[in-house]
N, C-alpha and C. Protein backbone atom coordinates (compact mmCIF):
# COMPACT_ATOMS: atom_id res chain seq x y z
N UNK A 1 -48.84 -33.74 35.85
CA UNK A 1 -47.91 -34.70 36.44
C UNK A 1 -48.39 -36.14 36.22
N UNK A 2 -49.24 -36.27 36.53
CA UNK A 2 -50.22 -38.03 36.07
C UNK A 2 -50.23 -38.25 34.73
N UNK A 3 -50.35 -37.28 33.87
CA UNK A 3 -50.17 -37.77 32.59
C UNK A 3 -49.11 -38.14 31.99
N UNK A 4 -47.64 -37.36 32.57
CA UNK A 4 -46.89 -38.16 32.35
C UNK A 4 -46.52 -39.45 32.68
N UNK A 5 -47.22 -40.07 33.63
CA UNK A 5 -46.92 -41.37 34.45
C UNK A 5 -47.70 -42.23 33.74
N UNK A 6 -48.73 -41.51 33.34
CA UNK A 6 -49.60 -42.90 32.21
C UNK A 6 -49.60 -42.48 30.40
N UNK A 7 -48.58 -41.45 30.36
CA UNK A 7 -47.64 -41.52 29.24
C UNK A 7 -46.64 -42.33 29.16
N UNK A 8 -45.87 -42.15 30.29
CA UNK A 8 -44.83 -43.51 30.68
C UNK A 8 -45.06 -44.84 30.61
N UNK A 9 -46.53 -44.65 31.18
CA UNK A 9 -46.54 -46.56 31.23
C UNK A 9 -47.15 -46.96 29.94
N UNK A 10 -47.34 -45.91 29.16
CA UNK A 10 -48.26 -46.41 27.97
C UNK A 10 -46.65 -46.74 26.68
N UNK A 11 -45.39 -45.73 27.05
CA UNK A 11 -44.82 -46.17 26.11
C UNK A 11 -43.92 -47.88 26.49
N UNK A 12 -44.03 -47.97 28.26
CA UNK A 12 -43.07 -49.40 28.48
C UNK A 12 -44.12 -50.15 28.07
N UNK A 13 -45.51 -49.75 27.54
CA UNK A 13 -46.74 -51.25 27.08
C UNK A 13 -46.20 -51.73 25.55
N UNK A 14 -46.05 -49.94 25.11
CA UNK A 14 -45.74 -50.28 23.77
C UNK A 14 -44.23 -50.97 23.50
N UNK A 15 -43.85 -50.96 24.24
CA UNK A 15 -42.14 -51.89 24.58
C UNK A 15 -42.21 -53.17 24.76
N UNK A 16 -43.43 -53.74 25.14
CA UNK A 16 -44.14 -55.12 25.76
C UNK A 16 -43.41 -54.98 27.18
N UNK A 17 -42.95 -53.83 28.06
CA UNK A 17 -42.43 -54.09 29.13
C UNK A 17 -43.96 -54.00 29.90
N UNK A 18 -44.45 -54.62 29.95
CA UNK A 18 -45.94 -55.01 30.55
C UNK A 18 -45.99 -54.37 31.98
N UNK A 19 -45.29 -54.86 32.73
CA UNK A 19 -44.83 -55.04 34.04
C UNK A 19 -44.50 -53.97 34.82
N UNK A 20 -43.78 -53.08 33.76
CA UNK A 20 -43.20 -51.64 34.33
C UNK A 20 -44.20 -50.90 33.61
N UNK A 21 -44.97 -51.13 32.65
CA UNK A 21 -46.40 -50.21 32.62
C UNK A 21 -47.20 -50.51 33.65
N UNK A 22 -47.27 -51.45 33.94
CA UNK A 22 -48.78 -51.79 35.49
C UNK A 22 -48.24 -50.79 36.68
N UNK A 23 -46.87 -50.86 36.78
CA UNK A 23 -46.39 -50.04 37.83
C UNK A 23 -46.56 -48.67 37.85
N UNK A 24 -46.49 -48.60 36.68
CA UNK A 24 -46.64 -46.69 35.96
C UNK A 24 -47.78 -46.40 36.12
N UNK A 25 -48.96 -47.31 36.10
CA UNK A 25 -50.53 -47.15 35.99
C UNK A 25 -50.97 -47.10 37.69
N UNK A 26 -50.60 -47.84 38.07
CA UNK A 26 -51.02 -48.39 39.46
C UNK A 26 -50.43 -47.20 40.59
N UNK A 27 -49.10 -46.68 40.08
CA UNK A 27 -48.63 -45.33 40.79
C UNK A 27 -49.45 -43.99 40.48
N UNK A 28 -49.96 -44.17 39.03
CA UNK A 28 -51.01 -42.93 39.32
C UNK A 28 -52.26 -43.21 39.70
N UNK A 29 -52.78 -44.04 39.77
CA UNK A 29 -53.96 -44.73 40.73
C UNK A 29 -54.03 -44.65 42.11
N UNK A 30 -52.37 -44.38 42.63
CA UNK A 30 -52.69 -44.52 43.91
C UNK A 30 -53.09 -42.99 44.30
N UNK A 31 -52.53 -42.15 43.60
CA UNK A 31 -52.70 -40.95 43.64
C UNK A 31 -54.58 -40.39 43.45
N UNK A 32 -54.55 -41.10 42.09
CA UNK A 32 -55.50 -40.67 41.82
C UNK A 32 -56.94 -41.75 41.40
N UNK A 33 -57.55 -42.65 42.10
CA UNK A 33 -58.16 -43.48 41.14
C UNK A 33 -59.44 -43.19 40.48
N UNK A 34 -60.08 -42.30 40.09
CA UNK A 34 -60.67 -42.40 39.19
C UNK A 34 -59.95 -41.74 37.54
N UNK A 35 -58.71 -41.46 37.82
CA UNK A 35 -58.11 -41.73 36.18
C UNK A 35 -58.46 -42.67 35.01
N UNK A 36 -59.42 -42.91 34.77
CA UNK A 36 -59.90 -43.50 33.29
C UNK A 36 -58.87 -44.45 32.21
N UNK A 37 -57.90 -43.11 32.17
CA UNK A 37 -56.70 -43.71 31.19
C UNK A 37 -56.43 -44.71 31.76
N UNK A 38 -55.67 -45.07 33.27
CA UNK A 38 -55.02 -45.72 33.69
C UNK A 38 -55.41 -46.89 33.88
N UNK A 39 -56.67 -46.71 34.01
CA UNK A 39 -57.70 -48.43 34.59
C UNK A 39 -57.98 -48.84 33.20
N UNK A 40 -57.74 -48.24 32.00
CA UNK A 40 -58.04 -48.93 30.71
C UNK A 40 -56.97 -49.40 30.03
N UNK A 41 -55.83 -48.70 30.20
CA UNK A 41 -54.52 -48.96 30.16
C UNK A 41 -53.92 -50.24 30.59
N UNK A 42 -54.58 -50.20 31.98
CA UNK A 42 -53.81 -51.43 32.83
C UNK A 42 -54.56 -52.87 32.55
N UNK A 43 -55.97 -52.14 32.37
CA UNK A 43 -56.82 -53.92 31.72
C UNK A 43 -56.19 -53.94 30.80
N UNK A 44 -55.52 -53.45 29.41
CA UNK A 44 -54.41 -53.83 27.83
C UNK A 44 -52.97 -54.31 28.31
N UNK A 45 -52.76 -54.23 29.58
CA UNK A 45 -51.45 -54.77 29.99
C UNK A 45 -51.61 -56.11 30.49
N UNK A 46 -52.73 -55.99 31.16
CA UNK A 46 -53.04 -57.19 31.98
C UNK A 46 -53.69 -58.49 30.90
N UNK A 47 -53.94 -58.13 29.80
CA UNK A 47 -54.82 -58.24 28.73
C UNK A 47 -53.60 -59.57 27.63
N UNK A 48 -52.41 -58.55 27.65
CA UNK A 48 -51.19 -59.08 26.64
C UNK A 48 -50.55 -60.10 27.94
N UNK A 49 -50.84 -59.60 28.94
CA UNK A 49 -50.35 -60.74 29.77
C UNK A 49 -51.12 -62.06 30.17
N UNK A 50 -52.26 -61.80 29.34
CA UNK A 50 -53.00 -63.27 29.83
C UNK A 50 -53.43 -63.05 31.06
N UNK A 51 -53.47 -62.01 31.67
CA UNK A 51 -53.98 -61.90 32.83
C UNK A 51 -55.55 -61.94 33.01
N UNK A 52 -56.25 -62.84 32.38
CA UNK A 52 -57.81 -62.12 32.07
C UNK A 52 -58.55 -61.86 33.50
N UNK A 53 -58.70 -62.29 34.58
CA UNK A 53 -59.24 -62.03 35.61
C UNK A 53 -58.71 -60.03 36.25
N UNK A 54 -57.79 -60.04 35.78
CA UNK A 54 -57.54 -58.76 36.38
C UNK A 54 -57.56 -57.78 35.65
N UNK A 55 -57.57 -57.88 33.77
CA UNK A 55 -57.70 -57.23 32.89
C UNK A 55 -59.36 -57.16 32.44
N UNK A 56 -60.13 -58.30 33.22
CA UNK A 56 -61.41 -57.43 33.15
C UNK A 56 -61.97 -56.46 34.29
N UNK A 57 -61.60 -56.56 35.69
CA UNK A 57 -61.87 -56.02 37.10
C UNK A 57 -61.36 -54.40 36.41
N UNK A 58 -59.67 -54.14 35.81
CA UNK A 58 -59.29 -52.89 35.21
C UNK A 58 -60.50 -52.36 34.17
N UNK A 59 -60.88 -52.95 32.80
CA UNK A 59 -61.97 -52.82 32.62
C UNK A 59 -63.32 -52.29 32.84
N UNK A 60 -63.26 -53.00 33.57
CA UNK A 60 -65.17 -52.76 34.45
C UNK A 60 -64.86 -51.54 34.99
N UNK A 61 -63.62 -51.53 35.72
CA UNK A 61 -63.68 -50.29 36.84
C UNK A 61 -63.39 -48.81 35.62
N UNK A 62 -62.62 -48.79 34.47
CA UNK A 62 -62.69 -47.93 33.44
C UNK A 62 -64.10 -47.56 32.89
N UNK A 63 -65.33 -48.39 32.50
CA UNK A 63 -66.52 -48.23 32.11
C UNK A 63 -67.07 -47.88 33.46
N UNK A 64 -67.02 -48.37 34.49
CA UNK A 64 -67.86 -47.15 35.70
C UNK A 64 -67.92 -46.13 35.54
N UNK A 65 -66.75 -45.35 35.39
CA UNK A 65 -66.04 -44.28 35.56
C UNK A 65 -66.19 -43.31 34.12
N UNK A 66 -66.20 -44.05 32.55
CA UNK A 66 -66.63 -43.30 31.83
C UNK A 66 -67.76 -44.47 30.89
N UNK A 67 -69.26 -44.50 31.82
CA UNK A 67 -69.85 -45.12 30.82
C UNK A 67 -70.39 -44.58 29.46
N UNK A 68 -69.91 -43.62 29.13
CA UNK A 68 -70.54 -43.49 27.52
C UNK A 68 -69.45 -43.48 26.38
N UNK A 69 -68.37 -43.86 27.55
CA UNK A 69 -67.23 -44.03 26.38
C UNK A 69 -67.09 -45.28 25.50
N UNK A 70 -67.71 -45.49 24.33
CA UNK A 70 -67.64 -47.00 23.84
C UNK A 70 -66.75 -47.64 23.47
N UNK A 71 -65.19 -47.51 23.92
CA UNK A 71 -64.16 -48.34 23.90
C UNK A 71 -64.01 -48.88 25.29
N UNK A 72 -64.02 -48.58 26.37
CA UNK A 72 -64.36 -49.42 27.51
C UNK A 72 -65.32 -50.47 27.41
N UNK A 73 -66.77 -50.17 26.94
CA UNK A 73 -67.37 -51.37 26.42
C UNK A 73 -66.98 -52.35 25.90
N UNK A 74 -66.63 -51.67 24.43
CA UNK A 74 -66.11 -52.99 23.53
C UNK A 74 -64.78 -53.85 24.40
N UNK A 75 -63.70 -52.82 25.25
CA UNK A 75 -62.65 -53.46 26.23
C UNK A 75 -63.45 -54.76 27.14
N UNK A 76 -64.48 -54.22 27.94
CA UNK A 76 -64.94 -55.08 28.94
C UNK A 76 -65.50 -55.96 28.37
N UNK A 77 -66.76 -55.72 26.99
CA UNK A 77 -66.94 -56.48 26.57
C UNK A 77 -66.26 -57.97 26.00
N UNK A 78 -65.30 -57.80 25.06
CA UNK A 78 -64.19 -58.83 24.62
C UNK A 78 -63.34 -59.57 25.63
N UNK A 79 -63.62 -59.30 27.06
CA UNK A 79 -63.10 -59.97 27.92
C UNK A 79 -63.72 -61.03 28.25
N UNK A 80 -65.19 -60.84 28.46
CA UNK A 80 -66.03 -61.79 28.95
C UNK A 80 -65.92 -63.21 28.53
């Protein structure tokens, strides 16, 4: 069921509907937050939105959660 919700929000990102992906992300977060996808997802939304303060916090909180994954790095990293 969550994967479709951050299947969903991953195709309104690829739409540039930014906005209605954060919502898609943030609804399976509430459910579930240590989902990975979603907190890495939502820093690339927050990311195209210029949002940099909240697209690195999404970030950081994605590399907690899977630190040996080295695209969260390079994510959190390029924020700084």
């Amino acid at each position: 069921m969550l994967a479709f919700w951050v299947h969903k929000g991953d195709t309104q990102r690829a739409m540039k509907d930014y906005n209605a992906s954060l919502q898609s992300y943030i609804g399976v977060l509430k459910i579930d937050k240590n989902r990975t996808a979603a907190w890495s997802r939502m820093a690339e939304a927050y990311t195209a939105l210029e949002d940099y303060p909240k697209a690195s916090v999404t970030a950081a909180n994605a590399t907690e959660l899977e630190p040996k994954k080295k695209e969260n790095w390079l994510r959190e990293g390029n924020l700084l």
